[in-house]
Protein backbone atom coordinates (compact mmCIF):
# COMPACT_ATOMS: atom_id res chain seq x y z
CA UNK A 1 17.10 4.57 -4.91
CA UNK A 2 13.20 4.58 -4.39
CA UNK A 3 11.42 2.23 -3.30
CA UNK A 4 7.36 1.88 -3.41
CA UNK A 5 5.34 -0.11 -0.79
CA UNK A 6 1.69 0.11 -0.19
CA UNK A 7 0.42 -0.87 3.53
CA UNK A 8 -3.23 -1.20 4.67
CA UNK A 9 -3.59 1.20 6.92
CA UNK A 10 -2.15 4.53 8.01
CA UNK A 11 -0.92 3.31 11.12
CA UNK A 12 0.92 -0.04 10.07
CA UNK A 13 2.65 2.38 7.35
CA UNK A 14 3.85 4.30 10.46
CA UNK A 15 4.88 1.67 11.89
CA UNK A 16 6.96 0.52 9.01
CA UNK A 17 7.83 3.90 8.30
CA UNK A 18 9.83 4.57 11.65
CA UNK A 19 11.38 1.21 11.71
CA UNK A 20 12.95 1.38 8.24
CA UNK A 21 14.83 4.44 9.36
CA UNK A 22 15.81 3.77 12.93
CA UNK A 23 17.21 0.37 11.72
CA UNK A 24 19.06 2.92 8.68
CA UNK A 25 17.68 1.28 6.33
CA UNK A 26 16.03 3.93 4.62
CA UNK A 27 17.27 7.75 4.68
CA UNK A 28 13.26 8.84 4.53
CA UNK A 29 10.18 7.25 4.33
CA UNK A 30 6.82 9.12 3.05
CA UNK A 31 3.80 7.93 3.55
CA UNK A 32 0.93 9.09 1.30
CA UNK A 33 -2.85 8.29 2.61
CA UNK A 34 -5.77 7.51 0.75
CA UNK A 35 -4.30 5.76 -2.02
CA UNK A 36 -6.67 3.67 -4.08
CA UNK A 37 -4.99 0.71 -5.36
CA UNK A 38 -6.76 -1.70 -7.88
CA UNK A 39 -5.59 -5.15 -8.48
CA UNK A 40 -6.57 -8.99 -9.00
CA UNK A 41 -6.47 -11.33 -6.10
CA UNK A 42 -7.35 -14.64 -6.65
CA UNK A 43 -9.10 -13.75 -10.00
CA UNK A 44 -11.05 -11.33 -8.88
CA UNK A 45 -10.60 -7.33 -9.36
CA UNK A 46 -10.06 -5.52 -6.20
CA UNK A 47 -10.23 -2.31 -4.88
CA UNK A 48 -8.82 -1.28 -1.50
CA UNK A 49 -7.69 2.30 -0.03
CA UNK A 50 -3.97 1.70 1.49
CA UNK A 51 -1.39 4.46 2.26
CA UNK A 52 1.49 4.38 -0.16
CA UNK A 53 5.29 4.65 0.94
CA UNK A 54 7.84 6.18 -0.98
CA UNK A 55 11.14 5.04 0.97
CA UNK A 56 14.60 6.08 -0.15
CA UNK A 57 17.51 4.15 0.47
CA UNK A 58 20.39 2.84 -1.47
CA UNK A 59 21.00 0.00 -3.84
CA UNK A 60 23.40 -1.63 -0.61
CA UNK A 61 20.32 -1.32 1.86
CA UNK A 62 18.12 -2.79 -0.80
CA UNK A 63 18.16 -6.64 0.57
CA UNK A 64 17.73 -5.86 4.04
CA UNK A 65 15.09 -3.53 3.22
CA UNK A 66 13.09 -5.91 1.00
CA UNK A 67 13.63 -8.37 4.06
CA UNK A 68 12.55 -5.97 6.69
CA UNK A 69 9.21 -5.11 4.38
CA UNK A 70 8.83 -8.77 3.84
CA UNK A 71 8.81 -9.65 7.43
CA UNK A 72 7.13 -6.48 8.85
């Protein structure tokens, strides 16, 4: 299973990155930089650069992952 997270900054995605495997909750975790990610926040279009992660785990992990993401 994939699963896609966007953090703001190369480092926190790092971060993130090495915990979600040493805890095993991902197998792998890429981290793409220099993503540009448009959105609306509080009515208003946005436009940030963030670093994408592309973390593969399994349906099992998937709640403690989203938990883990969530907190961190």
């Amino acid at each position: 299973m994939l699963v896609l997270t966007t953090c703001g900054s190369p480092e926190d995605a790092s971060r993130l990155g090495k915990l979600l495997v040493e805890q095993r909750l991902a197998a792998c975790v890429n981290a793409v930089n220099n993503v540009t990610s448009t959105y609306r926040w509080q009515g208003r279009l946005q436009q940030d650069q963030e670093t994408l992660l592309i973390i593969k785990t399994t349906e099992s992990q998937f709640t403690a992952l989203e938990q883990a993401i969530r907190t961190h």
